[in-house]
Protein backbone atom coordinates (compact mmCIF):
# COMPACT_ATOMS: atom_id res chain seq x y z
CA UNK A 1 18.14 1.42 -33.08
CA UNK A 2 16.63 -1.88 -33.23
CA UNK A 3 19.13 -3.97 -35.34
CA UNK A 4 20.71 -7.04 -35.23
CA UNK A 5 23.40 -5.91 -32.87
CA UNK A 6 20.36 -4.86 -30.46
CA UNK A 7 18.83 -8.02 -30.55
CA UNK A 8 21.96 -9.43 -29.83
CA UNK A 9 22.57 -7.45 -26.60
CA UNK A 10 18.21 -8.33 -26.19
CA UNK A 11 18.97 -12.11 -26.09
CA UNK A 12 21.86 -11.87 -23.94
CA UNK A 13 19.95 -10.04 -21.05
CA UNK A 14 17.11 -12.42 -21.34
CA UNK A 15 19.68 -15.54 -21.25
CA UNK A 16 20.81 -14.06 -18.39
CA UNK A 17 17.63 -13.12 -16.48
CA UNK A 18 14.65 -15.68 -17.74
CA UNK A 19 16.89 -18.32 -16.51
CA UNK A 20 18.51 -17.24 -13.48
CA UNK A 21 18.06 -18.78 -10.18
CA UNK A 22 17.19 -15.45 -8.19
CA UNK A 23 14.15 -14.70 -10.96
CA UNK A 24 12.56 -17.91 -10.90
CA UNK A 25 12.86 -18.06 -6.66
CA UNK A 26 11.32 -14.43 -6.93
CA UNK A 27 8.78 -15.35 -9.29
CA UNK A 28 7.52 -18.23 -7.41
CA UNK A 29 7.98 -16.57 -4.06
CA UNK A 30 6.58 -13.12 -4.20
CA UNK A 31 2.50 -15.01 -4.45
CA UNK A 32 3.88 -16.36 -1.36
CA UNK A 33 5.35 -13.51 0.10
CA UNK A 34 1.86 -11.50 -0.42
CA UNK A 35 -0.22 -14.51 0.59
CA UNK A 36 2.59 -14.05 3.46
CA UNK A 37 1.98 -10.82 4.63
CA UNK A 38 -1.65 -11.21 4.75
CA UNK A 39 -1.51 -14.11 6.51
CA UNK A 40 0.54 -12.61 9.67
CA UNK A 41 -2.05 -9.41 9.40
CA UNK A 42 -4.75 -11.98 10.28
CA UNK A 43 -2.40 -13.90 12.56
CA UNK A 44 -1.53 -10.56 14.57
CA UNK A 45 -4.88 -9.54 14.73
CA UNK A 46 -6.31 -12.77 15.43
CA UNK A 47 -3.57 -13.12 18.85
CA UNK A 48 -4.19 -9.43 19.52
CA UNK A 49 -8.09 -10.37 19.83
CA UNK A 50 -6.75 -13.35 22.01
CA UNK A 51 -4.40 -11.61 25.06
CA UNK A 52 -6.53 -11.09 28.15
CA UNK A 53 -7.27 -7.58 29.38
CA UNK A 54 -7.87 -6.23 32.75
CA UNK A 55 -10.05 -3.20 33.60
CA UNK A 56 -11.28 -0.62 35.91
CA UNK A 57 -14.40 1.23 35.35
CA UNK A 58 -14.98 4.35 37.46
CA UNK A 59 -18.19 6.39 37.01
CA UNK A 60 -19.41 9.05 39.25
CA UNK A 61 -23.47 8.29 38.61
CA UNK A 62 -24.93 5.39 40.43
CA UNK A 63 -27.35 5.10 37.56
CA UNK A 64 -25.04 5.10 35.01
CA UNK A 65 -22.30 2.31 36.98
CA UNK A 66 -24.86 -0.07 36.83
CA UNK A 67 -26.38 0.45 33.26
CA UNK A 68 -22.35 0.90 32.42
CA UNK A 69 -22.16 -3.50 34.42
CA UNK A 70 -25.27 -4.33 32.47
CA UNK A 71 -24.41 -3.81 29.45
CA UNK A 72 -20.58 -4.88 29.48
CA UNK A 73 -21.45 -7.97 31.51
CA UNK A 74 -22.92 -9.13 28.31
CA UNK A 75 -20.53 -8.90 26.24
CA UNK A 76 -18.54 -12.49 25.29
CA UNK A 77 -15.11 -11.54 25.64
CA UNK A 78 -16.11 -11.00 29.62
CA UNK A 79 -18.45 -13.46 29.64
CA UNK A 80 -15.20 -15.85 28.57
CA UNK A 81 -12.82 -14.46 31.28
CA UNK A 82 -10.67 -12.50 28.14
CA UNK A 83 -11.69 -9.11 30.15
CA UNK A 84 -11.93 -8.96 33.69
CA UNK A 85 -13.45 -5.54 34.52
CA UNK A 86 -14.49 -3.91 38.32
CA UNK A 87 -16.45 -1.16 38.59
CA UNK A 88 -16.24 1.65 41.55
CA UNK A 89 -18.38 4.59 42.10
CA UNK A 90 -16.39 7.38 42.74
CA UNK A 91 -16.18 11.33 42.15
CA UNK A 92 -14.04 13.23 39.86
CA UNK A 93 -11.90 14.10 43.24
CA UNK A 94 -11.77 10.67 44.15
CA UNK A 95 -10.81 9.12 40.58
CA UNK A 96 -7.25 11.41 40.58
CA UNK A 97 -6.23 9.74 44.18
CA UNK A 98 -7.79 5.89 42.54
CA UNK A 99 -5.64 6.73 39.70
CA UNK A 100 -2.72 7.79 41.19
CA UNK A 101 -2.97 4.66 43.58
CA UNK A 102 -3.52 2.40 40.36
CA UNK A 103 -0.71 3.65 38.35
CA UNK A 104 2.22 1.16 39.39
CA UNK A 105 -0.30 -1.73 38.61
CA UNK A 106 -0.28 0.10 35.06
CA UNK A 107 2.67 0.68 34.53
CA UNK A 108 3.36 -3.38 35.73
CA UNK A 109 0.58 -4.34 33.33
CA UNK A 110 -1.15 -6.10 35.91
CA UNK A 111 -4.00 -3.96 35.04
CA UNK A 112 -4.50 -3.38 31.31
CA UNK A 113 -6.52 0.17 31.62
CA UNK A 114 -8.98 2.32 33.52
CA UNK A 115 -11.64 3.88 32.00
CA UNK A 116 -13.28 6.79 33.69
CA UNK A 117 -16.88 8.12 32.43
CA UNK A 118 -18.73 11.07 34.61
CA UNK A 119 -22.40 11.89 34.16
CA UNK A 120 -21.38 14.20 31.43
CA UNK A 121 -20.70 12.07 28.97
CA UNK A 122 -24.83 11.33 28.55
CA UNK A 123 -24.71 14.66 26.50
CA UNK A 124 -20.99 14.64 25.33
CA UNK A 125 -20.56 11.05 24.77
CA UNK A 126 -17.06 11.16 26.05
CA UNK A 127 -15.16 8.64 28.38
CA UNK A 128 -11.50 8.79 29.75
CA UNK A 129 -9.21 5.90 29.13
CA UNK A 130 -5.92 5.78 30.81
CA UNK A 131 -3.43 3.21 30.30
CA UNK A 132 0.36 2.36 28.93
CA UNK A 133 -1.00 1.93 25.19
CA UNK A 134 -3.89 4.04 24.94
CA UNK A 135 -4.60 3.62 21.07
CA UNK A 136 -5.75 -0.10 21.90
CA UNK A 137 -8.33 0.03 19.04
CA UNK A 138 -8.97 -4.04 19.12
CA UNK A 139 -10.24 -3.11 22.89
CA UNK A 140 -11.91 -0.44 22.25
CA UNK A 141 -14.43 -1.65 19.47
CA UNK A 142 -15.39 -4.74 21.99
CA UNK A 143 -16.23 -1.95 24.39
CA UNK A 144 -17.57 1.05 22.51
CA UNK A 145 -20.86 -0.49 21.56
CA UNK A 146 -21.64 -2.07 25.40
CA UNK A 147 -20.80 2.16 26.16
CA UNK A 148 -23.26 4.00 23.66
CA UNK A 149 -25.27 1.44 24.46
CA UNK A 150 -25.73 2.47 28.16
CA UNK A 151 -25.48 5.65 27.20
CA UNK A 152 -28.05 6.13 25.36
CA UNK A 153 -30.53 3.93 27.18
CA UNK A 154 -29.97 6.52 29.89
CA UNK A 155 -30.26 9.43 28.02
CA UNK A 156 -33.56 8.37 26.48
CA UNK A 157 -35.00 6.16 29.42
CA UNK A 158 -37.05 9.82 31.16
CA UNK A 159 -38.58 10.27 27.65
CA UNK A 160 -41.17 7.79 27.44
CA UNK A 161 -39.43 5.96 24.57
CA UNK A 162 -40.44 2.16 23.74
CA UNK A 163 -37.61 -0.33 23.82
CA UNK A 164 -37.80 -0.54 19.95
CA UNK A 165 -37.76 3.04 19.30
CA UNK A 166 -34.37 3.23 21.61
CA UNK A 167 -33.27 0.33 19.57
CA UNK A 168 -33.46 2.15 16.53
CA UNK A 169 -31.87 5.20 17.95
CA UNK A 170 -28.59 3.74 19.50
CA UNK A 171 -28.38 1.52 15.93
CA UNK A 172 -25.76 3.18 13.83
CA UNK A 173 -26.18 3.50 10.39
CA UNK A 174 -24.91 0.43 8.10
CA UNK A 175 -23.89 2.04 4.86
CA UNK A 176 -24.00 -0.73 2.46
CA UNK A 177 -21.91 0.49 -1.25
CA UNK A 178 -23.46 -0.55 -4.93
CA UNK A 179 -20.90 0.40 -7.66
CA UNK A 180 -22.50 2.35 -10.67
CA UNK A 181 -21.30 1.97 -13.91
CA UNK A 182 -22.02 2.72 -17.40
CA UNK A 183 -23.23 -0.85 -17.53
CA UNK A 184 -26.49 -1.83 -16.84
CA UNK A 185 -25.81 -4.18 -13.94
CA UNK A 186 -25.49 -2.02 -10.14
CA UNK A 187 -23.66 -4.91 -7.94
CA UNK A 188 -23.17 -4.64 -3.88
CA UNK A 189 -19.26 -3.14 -3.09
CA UNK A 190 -17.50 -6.18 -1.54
CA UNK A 191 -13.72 -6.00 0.22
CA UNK A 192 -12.32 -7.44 -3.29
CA UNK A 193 -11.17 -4.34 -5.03
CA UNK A 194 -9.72 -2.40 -2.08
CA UNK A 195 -7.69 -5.51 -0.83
CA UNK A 196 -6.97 -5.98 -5.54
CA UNK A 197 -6.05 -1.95 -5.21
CA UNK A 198 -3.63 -2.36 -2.40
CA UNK A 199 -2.16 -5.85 -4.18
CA UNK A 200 -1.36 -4.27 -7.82
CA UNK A 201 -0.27 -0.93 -5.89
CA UNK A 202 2.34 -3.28 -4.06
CA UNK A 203 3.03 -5.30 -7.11
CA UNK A 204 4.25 -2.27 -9.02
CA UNK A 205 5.83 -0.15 -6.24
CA UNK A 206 8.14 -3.45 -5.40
CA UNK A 207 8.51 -4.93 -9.27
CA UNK A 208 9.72 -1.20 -10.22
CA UNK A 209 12.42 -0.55 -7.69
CA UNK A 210 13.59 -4.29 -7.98
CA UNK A 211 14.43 -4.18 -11.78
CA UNK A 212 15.64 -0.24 -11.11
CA UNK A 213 18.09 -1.35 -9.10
CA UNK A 214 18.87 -4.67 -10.81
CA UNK A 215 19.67 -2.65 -13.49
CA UNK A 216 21.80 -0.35 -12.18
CA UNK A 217 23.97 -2.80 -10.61
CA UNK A 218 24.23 -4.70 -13.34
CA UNK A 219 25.42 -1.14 -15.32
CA UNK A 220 27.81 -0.66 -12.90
CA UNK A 221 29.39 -3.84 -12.78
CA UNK A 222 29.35 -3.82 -16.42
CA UNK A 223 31.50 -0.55 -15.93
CA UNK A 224 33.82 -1.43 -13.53
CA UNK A 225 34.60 -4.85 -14.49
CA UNK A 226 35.40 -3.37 -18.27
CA UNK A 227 32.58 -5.99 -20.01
CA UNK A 228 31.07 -2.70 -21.04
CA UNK A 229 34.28 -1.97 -23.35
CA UNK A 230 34.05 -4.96 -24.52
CA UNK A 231 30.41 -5.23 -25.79
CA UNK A 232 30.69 -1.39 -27.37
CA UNK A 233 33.47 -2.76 -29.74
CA UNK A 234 31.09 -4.53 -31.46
CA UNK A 235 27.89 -2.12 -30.66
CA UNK A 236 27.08 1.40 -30.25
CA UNK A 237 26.00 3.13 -26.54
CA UNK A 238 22.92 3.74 -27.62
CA UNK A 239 22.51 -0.30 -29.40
CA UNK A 240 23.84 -1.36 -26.18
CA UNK A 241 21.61 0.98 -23.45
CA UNK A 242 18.33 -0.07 -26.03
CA UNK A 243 19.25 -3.93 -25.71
CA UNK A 244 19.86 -3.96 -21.50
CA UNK A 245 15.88 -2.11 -21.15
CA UNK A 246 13.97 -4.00 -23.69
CA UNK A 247 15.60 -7.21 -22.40
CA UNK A 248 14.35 -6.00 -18.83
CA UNK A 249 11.37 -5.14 -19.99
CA UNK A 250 10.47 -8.36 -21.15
CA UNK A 251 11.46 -10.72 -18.54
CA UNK A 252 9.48 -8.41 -15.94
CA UNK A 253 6.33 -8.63 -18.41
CA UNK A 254 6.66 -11.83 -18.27
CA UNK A 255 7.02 -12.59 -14.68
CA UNK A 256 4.19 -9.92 -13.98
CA UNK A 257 2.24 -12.02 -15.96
CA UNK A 258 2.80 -15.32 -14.75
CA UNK A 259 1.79 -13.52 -11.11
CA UNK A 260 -1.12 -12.24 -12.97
CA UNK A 261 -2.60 -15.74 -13.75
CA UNK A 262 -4.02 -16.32 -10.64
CA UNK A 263 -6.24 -13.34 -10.74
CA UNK A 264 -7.16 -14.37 -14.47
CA UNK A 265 -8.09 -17.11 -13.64
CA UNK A 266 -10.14 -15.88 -10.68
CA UNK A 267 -12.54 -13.52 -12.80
CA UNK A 268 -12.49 -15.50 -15.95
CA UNK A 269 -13.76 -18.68 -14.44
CA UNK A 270 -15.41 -21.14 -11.27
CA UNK A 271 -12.28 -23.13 -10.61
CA UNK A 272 -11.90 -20.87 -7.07
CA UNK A 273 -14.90 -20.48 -4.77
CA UNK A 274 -14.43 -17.58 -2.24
CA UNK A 275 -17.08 -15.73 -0.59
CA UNK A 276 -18.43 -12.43 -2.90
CA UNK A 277 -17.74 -9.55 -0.67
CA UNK A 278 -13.95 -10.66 -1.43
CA UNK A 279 -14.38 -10.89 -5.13
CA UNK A 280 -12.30 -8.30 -7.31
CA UNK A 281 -14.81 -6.55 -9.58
CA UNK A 282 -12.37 -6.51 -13.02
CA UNK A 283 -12.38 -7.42 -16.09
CA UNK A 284 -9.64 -8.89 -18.82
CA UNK A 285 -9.40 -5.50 -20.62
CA UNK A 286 -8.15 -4.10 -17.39
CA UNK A 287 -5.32 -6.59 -16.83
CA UNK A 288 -3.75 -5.84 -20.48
CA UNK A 289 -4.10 -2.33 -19.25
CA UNK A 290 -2.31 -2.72 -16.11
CA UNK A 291 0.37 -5.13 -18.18
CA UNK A 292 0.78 -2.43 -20.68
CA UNK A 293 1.04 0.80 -18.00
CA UNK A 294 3.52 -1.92 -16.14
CA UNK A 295 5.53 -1.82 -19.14
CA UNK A 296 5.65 2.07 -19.99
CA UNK A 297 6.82 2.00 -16.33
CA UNK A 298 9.69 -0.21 -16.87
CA UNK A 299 11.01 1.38 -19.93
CA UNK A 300 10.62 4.69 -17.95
CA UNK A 301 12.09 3.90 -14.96
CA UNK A 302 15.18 1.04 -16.14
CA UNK A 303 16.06 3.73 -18.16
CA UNK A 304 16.54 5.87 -15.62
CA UNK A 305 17.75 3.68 -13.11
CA UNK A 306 20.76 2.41 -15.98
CA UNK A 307 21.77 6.21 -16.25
CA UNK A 308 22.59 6.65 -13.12
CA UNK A 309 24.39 3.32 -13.07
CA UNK A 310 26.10 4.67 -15.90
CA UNK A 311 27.03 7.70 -14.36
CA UNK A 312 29.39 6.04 -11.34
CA UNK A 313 31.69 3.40 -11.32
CA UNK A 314 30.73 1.67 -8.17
CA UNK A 315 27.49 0.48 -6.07
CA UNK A 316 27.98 3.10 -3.25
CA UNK A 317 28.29 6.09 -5.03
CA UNK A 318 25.36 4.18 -7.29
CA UNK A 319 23.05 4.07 -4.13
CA UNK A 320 23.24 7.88 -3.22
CA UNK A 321 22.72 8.78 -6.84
CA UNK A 322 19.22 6.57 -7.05
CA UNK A 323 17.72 8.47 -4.43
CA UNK A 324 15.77 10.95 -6.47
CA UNK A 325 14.40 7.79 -8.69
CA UNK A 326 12.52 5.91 -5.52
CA UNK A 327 10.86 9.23 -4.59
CA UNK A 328 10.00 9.45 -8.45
CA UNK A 329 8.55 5.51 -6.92
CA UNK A 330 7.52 5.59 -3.66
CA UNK A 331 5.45 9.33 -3.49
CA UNK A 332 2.85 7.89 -6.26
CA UNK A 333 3.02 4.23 -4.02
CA UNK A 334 1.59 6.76 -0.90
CA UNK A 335 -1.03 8.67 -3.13
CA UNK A 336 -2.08 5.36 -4.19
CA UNK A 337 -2.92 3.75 -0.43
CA UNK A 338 -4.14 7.12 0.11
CA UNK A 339 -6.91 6.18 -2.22
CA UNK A 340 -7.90 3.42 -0.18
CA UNK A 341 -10.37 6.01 2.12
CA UNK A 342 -11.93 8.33 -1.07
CA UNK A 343 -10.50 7.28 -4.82
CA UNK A 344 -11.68 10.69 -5.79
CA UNK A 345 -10.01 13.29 -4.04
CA UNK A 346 -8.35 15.75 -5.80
CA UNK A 347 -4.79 14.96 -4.96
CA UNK A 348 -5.66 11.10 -6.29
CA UNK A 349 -7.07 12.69 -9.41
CA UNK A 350 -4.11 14.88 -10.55
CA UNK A 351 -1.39 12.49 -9.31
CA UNK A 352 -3.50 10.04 -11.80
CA UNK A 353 -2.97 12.24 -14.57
CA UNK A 354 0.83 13.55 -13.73
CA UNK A 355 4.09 12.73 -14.87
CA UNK A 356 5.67 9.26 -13.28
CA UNK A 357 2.86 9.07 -10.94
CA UNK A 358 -0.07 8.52 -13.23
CA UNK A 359 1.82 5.17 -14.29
CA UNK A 360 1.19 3.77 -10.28
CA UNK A 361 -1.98 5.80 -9.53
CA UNK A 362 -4.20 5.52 -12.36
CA UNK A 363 -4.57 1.92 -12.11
CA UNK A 364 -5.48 1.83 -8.48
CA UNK A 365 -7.98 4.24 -9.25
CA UNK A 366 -9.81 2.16 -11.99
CA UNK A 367 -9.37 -0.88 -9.44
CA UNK A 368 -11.75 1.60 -7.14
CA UNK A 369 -14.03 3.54 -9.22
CA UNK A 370 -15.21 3.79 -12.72
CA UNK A 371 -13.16 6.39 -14.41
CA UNK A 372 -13.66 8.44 -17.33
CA UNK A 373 -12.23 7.62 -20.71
CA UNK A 374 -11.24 10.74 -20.98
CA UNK A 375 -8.65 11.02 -17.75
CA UNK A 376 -7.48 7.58 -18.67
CA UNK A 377 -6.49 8.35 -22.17
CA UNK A 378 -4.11 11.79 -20.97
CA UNK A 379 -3.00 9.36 -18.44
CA UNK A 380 -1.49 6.97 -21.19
CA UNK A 381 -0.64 10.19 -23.20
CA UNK A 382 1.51 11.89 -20.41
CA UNK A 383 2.87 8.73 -19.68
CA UNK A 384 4.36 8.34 -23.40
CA UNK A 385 5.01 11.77 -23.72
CA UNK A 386 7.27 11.43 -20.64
CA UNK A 387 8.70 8.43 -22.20
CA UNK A 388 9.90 10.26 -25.30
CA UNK A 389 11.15 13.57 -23.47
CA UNK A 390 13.23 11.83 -20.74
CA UNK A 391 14.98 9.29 -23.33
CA UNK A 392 17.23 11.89 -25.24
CA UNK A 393 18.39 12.90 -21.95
CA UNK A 394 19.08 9.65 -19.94
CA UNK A 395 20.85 8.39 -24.05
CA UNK A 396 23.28 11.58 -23.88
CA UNK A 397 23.92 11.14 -20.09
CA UNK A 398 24.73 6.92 -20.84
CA UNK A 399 26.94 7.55 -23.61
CA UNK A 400 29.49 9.78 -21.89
CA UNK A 401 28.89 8.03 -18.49
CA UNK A 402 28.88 4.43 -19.61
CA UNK A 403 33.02 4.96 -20.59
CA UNK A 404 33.88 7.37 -18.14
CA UNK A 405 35.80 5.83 -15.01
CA UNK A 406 38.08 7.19 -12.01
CA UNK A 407 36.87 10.48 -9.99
CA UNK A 408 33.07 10.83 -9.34
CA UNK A 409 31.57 13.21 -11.56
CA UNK A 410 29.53 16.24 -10.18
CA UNK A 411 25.84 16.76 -10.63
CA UNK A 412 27.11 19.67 -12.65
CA UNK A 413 29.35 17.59 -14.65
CA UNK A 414 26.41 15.37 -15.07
CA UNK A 415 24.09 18.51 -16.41
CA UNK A 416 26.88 19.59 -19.18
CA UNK A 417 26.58 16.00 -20.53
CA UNK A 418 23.35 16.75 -21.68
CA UNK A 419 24.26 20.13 -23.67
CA UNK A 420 26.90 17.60 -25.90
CA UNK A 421 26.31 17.49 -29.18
CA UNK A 422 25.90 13.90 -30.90
């Protein structure tokens, strides 16, 4: 398979990819783009934190009203005018008529929300907030603490309780995580590997359905402009279909690589000072990992992607044809942000281990916990393994597609391909 007339077809695809405009701009832009999209994260929560709020606080305890103006008057963001609250003493009856009253200035946002909490919430702990967007999350963690904090001053003030000891009770618990390894050394969790986990998960799930789909439109131009008829006069399908992926393959290494560098150069030496909660905890062993599972995935998936585009004979019927390939994409890209809250949960752990989705999991897992040799060594054996089985397949299905033109072949059609003999 790999002969002169493959490295032939090999040289032509990198000509034609290492130095085209669009991969250079998307090499030097995607850095940008993710520095981008963390940048307007901060920027939206950073406004969000800056739009004034106004609020009305109804309670139907006296006590509890003025423990409830105590504790809230403290608070900056009201000390600074960004929340205006009032407070009103009312009953439960009363509140439905204040509410009612109140709603047009809701719905006309000249009042932001109003939050109702009755007596019962000193054993419940619950309050009612009513307003046009009530999931505001940024105003309710300035809030919630100024709340329990009332609350349970209240609750514990009749129980002969120093101001210390009620400290400590309405504290919550700081949960501080220390990574264990095999290694000697026990180091302090920072923010680095979850915000590293969510990059390289991004990094894949976007580098693998851009060269798909490169490569499929590429196929089927090949196809319908009749260069494919051309090139098989001097090669065979199979020549040809082995000289389009490897010549993928290794222009995507290399850009993943060159995106790569500023991470390697992050953990390898002192050049960039930023603060060590934010540090990635990784080593150079796991980038050639994640370079080497990044290319398993690209022979895997190019190959796939160029059968279909050897199937049809133009980019529409192309695009309908692809679906099944993004789910085989975009399922294991979910799984993988699902890891974010517990990297060991069962689903995480067999998707890390399964066919297609191992090659996108597994490596978010080892960005987030230590894990086992073992599991990491099927992973990289399922992932060949589906390598060699899907290959025959996608070879018999490129060879009858890639010179087949005119009416759109059924799935069927498609199917029978397979069952030809060489």
């Amino acid at each position: 398979m790999l002969n002169n007339r493959t490295a032939a077809i090999i040289k032509r695809e990198l000509k034609m990819k290492l130095f085209n405009k669009s991969f250079i701009l998307m090499t030097l832009l995607v850095p940008l783009f993710m520095i981008g999209i963390f940048s307007i994260q901060y920027f939206i929560q950073s406004f969000d934190s800056e739009s004034k709020s106004t609020l009305a606080i109804y309670s139907d305890s006296e006590i509890l009203n003025q423990k409830l103006q105590d504790e809230i008057n403290l608070l900056e963001d009201v000390n600074s005018g960004m929340i205006s609250v009032s407070y009103k003493l009312t009953d439960n009856k009363t509140f439905k008529s204040e509410l009612d009253n109140s709603k047009q200035d809701l719905l006309n946002e000249k009042l932001t929300g109003i939050i109702f909490i009755s007596e019962k919430a000193l054993n419940s702990k619950e309050a009612e907030y009513y307003s046009t967007n009530p999931n505001n999350n940024t105003l309710f963690n300035k809030l919630r603490p100024a709340i329990n904090k009332a609350l349970v001053e209240i609750y514990f003030s009749d129980q002969k309780l120093t101001q210390d000891q009620i400290s400590f009770a309405r504290k919550d618990v700081d949960i501080k995580g220390f990574r264990v390894t095999k290694d000697e050394k026990v180091e302090a969790e920072g923010f680095g590997n979850r915000i590293a986990s969510f990059l390289f998960s991004f990094l894949l799930y976007m580098a693998l359905i851009f060269s798909g789909t490169m490569t499929m439109s590429s196929v089927v131009e090949e196809k319908s402009n009749k260069i494919v008829e051309v090139i098989l006069s001097s090669a065979s399908s199979t020549e040809l279909m082995a000289g389009k992926i490897l010549g993928t393959v290794i222009v995507e290494v290399i850009q993943m690589a060159i995106w790569l560098t500023p991470i390697l150069l992050l953990i390898s030496t002192s050049w960039f000072l930023i603060p060590t909660e934010f540090m990635p905890q990784m080593d150079v062993v796991f980038l050639l990992y994640f370079l080497l599972n990044y290319a398993i995935a690209l022979v895997t998936f190019v190959a796939l992607f160029a059968t279909v585009g050897a199937i049809f004979d133009n980019p529409q019927d192309a695009q309908s044809g692809m679906w099944p390939l993004l789910m085989l994409i975009m399922i294991p890209f979910f799984i993988a942000i699902g890891l974010q809250s517990n990297p060991q949960n069962s689903v995480g752990e067999i998707a890390s281990m399964f066919p297609f989705a191992s090659l996108m999991v597994m490596p978010t897992r080892m960005i987030l916990i230590d894990v086992p040799m073992v599991q990491i060594i099927i992973s990289f054996v399922v992932n060949i393994a589906t390598l060699i089985l899907i290959f025959p397949f996608a070879g018999k299905i490129y060879r009858v597609g890639i010179l087949l033109t005119g009416k759109k072949p059924k799935w069927s059609e498609v199917f029978k391909w397979i069952r030809l003999k060489n």
